[in-house]
N, C-alpha and C. Protein backbone atom coordinates (compact mmCIF):
# COMPACT_ATOMS: atom_id res chain seq x y z
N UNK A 1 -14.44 8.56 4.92
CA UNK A 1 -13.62 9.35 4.02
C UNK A 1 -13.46 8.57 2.70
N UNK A 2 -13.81 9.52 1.66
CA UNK A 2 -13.50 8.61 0.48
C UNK A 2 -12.08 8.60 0.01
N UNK A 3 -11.62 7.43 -1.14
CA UNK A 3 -10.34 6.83 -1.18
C UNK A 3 -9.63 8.41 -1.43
N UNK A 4 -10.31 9.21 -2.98
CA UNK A 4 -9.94 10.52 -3.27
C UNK A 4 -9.35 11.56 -1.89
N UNK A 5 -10.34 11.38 -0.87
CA UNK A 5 -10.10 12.16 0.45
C UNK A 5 -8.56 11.72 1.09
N UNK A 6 -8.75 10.50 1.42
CA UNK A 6 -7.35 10.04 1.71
C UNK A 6 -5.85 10.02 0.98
N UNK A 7 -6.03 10.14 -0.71
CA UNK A 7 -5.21 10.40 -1.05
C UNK A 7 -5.01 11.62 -0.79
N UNK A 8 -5.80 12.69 -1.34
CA UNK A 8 -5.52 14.58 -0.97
C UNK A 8 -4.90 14.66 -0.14
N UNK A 9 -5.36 13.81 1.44
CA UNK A 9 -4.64 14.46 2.83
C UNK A 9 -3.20 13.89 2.81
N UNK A 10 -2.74 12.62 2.03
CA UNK A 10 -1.39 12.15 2.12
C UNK A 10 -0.40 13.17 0.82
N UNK A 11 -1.12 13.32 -0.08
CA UNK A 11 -0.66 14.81 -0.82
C UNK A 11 -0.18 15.90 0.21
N UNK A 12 -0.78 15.91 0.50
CA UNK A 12 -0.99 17.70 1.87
C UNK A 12 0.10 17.49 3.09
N UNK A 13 0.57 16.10 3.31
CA UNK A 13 0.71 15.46 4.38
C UNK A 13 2.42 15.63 4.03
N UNK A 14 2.89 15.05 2.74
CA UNK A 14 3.49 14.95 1.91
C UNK A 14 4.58 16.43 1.35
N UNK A 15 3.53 17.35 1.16
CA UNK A 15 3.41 18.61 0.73
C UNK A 15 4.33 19.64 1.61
N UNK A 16 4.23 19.28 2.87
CA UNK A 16 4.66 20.01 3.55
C UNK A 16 6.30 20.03 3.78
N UNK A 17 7.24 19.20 2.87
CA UNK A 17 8.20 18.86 3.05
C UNK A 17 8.51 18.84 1.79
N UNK A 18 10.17 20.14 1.65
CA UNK A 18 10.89 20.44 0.32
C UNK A 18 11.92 18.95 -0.51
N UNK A 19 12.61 18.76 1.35
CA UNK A 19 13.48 18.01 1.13
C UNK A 19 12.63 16.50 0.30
N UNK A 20 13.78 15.61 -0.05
CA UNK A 20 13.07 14.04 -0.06
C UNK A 20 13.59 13.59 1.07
N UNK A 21 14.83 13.74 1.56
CA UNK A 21 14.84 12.96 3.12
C UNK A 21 14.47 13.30 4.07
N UNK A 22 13.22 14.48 4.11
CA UNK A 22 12.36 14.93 4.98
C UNK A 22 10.93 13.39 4.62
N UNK A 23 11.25 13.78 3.37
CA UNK A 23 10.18 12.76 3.26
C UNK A 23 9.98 10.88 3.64
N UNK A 24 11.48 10.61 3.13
CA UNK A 24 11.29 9.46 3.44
C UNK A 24 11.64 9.08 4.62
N UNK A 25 12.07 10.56 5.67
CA UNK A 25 11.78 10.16 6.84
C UNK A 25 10.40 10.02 7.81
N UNK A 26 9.36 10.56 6.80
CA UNK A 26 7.71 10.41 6.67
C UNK A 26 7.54 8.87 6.64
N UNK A 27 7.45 8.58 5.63
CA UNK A 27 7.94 7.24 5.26
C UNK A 27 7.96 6.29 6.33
N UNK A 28 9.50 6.30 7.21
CA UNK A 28 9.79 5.58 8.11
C UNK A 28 8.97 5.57 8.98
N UNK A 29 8.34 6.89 9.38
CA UNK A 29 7.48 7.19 10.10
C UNK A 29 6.33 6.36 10.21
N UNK A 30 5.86 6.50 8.98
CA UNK A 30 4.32 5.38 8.72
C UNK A 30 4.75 3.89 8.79
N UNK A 31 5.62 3.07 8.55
CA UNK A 31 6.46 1.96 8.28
C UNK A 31 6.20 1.45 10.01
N UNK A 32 6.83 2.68 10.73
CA UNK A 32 7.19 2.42 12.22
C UNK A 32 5.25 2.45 12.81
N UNK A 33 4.82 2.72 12.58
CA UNK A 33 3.02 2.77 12.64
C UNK A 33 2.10 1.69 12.60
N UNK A 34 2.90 1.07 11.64
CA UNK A 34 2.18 0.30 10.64
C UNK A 34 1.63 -0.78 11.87
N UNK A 35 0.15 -1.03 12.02
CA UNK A 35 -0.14 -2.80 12.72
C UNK A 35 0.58 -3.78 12.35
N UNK A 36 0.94 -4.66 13.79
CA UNK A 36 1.91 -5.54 13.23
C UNK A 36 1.45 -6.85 12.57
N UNK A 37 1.57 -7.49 11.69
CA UNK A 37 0.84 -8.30 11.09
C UNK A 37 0.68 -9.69 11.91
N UNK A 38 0.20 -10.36 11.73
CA UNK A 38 -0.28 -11.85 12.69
C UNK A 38 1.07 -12.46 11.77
N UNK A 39 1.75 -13.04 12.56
CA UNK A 39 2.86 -14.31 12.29
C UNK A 39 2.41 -15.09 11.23
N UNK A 40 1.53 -15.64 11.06
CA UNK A 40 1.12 -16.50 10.89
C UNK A 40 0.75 -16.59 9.41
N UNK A 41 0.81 -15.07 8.94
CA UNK A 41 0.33 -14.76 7.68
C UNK A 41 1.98 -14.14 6.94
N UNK A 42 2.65 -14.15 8.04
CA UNK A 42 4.44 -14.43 7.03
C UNK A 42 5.12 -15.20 6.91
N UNK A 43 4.32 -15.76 5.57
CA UNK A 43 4.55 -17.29 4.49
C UNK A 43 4.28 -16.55 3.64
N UNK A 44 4.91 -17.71 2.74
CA UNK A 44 4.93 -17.10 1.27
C UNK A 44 3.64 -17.30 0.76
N UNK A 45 2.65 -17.82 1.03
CA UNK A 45 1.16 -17.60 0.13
C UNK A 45 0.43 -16.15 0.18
N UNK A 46 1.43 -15.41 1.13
CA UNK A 46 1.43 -14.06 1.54
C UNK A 46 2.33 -12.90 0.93
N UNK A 47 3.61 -13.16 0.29
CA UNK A 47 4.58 -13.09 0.12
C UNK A 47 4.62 -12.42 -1.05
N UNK A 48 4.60 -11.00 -1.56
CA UNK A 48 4.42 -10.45 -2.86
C UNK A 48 5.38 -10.76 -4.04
N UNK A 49 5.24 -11.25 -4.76
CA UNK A 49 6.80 -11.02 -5.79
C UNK A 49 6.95 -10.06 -6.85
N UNK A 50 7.92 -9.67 -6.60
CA UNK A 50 8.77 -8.45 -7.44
C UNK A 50 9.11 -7.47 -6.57
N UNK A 51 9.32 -7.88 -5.51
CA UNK A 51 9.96 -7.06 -4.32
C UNK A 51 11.26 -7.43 -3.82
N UNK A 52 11.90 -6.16 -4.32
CA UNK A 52 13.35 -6.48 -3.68
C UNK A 52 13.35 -6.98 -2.00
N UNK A 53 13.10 -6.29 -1.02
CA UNK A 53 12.97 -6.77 0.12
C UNK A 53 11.12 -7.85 0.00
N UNK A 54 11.00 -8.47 1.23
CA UNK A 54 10.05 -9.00 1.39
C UNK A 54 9.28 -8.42 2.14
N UNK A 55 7.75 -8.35 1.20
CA UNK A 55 6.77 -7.81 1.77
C UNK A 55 5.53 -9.10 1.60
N UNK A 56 4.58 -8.89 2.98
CA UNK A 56 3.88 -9.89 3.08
C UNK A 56 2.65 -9.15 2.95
N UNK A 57 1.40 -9.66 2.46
CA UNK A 57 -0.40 -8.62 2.19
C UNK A 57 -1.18 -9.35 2.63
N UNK A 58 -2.16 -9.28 3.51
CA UNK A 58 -2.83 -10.18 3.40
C UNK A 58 -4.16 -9.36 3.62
N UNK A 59 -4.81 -10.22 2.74
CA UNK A 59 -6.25 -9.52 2.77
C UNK A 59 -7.73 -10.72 3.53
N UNK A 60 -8.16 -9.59 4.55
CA UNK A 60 -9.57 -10.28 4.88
C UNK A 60 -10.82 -9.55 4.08
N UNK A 61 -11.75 -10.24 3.86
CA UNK A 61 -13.08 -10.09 3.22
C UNK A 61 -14.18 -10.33 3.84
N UNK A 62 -14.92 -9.52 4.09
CA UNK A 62 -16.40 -9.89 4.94
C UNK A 62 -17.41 -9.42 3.74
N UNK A 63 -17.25 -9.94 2.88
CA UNK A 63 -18.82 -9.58 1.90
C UNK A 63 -18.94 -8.64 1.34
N UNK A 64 -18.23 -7.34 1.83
CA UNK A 64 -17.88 -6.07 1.59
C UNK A 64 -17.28 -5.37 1.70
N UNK A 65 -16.40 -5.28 2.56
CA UNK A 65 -15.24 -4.45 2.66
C UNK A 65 -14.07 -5.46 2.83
N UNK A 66 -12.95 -5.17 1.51
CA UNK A 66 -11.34 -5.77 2.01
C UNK A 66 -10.47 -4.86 3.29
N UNK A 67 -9.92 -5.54 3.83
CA UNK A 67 -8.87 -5.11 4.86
C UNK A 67 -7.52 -5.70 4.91
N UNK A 68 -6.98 -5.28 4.80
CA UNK A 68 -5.33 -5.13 4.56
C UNK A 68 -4.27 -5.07 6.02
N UNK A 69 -3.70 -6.44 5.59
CA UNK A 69 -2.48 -6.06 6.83
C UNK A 69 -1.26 -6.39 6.26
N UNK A 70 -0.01 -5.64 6.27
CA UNK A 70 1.08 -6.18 5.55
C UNK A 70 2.17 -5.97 6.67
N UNK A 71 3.50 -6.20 5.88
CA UNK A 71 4.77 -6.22 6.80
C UNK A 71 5.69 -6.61 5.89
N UNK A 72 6.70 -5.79 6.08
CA UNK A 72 8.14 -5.87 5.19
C UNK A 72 9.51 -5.76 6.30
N UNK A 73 10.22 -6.40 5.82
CA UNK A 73 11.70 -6.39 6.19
C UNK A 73 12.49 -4.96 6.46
N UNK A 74 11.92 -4.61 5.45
CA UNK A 74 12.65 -3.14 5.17
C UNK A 74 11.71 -1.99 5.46
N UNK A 75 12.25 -1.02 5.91
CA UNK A 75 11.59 0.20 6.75
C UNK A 75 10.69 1.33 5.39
N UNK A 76 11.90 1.35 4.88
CA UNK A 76 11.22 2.11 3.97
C UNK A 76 10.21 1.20 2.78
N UNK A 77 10.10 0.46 2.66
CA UNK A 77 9.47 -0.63 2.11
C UNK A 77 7.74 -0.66 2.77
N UNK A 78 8.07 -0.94 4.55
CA UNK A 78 7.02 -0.47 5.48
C UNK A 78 6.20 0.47 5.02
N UNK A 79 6.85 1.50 5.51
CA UNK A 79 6.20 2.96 4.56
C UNK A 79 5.61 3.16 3.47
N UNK A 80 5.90 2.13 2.74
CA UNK A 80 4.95 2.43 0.71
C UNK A 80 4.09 1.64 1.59
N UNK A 81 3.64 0.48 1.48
CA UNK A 81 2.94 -0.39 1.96
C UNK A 81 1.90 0.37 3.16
N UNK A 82 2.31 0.83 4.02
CA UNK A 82 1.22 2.01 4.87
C UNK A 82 0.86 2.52 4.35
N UNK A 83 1.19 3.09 3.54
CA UNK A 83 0.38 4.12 2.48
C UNK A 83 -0.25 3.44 1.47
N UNK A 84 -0.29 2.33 1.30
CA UNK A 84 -1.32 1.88 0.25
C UNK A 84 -2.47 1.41 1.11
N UNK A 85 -2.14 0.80 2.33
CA UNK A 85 -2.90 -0.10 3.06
C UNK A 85 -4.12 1.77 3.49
N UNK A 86 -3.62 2.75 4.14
CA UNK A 86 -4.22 4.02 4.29
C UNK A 86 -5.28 4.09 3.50
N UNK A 87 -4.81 4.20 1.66
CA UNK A 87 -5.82 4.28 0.78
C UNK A 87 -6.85 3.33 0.60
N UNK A 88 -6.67 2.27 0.53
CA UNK A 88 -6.96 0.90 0.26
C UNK A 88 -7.79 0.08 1.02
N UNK A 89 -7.83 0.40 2.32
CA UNK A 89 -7.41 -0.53 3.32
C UNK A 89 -9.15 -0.29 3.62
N UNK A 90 -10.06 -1.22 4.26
CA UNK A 90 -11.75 -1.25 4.40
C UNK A 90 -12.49 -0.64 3.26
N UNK A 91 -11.85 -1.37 2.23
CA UNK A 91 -12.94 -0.38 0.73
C UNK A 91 -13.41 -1.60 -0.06
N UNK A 92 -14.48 -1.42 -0.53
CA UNK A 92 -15.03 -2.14 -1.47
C UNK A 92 -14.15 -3.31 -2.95
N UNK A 93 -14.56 -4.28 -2.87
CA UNK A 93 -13.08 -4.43 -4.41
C UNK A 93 -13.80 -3.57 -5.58
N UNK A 94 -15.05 -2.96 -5.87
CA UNK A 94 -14.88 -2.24 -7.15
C UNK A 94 -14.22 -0.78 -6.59
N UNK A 95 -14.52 -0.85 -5.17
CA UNK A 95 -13.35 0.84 -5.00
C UNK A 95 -12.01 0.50 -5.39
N UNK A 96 -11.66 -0.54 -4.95
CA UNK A 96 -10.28 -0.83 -5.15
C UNK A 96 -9.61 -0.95 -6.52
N UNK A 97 -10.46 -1.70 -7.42
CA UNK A 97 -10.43 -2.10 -9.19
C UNK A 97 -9.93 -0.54 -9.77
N UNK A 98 -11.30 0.34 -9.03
CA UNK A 98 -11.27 1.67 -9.56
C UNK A 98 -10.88 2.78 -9.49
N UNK A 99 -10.05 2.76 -8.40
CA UNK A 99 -9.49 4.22 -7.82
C UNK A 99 -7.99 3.88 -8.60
N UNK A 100 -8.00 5.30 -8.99
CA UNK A 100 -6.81 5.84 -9.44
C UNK A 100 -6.03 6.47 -8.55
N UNK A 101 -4.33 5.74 -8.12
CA UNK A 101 -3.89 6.00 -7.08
C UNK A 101 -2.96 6.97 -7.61
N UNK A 102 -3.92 8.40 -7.72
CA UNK A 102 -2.76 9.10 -8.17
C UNK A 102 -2.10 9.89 -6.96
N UNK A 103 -1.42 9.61 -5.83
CA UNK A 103 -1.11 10.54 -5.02
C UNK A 103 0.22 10.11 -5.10
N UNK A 104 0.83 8.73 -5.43
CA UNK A 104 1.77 8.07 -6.20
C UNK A 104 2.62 9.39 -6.58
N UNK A 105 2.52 9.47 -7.69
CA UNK A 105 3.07 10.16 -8.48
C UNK A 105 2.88 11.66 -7.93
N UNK A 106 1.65 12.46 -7.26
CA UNK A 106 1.72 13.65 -6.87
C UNK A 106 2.78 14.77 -5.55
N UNK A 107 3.15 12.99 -5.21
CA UNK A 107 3.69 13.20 -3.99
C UNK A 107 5.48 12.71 -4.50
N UNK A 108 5.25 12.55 -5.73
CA UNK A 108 6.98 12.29 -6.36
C UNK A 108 7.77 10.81 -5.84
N UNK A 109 6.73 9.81 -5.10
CA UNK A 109 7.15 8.60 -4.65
C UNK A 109 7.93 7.97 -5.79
N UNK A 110 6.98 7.29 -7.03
CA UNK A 110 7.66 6.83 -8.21
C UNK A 110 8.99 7.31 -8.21
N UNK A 111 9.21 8.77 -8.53
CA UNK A 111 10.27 9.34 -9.21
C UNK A 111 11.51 9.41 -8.27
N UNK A 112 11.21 9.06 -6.80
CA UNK A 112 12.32 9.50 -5.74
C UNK A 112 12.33 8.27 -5.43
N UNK A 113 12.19 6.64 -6.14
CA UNK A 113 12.69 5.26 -5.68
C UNK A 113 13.77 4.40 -6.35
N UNK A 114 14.31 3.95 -5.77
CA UNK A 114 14.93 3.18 -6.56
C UNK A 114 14.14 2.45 -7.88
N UNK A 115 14.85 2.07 -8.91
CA UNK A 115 14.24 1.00 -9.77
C UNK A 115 13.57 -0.63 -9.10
N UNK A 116 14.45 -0.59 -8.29
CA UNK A 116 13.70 -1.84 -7.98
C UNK A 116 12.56 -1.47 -6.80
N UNK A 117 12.90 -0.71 -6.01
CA UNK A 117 11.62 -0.43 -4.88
C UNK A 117 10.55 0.38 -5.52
N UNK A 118 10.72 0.95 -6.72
CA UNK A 118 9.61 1.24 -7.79
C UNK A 118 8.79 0.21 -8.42
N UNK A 119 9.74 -1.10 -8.80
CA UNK A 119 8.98 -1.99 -9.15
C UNK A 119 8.31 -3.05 -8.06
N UNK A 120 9.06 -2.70 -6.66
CA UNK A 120 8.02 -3.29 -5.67
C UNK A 120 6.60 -2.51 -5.66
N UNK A 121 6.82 -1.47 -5.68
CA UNK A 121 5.43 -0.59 -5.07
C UNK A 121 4.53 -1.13 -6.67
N UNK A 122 4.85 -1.14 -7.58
CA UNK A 122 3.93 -1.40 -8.77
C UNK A 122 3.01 -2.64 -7.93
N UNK A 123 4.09 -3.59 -7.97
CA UNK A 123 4.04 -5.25 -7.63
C UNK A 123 2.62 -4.90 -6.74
N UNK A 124 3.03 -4.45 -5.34
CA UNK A 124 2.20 -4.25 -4.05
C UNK A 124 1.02 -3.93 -4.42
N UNK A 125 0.83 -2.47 -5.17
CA UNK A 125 -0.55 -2.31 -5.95
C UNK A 125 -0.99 -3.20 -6.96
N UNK A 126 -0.47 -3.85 -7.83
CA UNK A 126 -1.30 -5.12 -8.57
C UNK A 126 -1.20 -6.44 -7.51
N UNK A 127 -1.02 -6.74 -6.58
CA UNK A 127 -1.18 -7.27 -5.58
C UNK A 127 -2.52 -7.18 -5.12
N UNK A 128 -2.56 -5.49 -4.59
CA UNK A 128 -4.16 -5.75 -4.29
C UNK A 128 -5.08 -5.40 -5.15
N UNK A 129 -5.15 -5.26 -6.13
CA UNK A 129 -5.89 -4.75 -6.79
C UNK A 129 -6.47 -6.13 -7.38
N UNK A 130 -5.14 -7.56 -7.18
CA UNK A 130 -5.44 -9.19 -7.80
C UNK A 130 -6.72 -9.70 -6.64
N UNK A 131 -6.51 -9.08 -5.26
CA UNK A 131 -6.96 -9.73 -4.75
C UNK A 131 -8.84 -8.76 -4.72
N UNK A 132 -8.72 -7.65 -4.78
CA UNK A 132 -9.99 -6.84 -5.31
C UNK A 132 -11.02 -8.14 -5.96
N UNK A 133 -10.14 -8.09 -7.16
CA UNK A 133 -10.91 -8.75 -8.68
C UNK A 133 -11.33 -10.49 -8.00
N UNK A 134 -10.37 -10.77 -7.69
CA UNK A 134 -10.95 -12.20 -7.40
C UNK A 134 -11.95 -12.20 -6.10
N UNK A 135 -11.91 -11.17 -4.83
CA UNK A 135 -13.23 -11.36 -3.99
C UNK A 135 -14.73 -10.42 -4.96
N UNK A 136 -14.10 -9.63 -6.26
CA UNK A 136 -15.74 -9.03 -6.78
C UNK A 136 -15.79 -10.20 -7.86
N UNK A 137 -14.89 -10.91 -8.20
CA UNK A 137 -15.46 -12.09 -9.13
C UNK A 137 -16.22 -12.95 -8.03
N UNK A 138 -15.80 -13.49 -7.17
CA UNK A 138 -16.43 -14.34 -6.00
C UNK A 138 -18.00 -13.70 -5.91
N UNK A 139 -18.05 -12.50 -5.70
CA UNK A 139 -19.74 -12.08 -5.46
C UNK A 139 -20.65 -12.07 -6.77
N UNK A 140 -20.05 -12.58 -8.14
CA UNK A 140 -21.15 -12.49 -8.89
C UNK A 140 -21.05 -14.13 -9.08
């Protein structure tokens, strides 16, 4: 499925719910889903900053596809983070450099967060998008 595909279906997924605390009980939902991350990778060389609660990313690389495992303190925090890891998560770093994550905004996430858990989710996506650039700088 391409990244575009996966965003549409979390649109659609999304879509089906008027309320927002229908939604961010979606949210919790995916949060409560989420693989649990290896111990071992919650340290701070893991440790995103500009997150009100603590969220941990860690990315593996095999030559070609990044893979994503994270974990946060906070539930709803969980939930953004599933949903990036969904889009994100076994794709190329120029998929990653290049996809425009617009389901963000289609699905009214931005606009229904706090200021600061808005500026986590920014954080989280230039997070991976840092770690994209430095494994497609590594291959040339």
């Amino acid at each position: 499925m391409t990244i575009n595909e996966v965003q549409n279906n979390i649109i659609d997924e999304f879509s089906l719910f008027d309320d927002w605390m229908d939604k961010y009980n979606l949210l919790i939902d995916l949060g409560k889903e989420l693989p649990v991350i290896d111990p071992k990778y919650k340290i701070k060389d893991f440790l995103i900053e500009g997150c009100q609660s603590k969220v941990w990313l860690h990315p593996v690389y095999d030559d070609k596809l990044i893979t994503f495992t994270a974990d946060s303190d906070a539930i709803i925090t969980r939930g953004i983070v599933a949903l990036l890891i969904k889009v994100l998560s076994n794709r190329s770093p120029e998929e990653i450099i290049s996809t425009d994550l617009y389901f963000i905004d289609k699905i009214g996430l931005r606009q229904n967060l706090s200021p600061t858990r808005s500026n986590g989710l920014l954080s989280m996506v230039r997070q991976m998008k840092l770690y994209a650039m430095a494994y497609n700088a590594k291959n040339k």
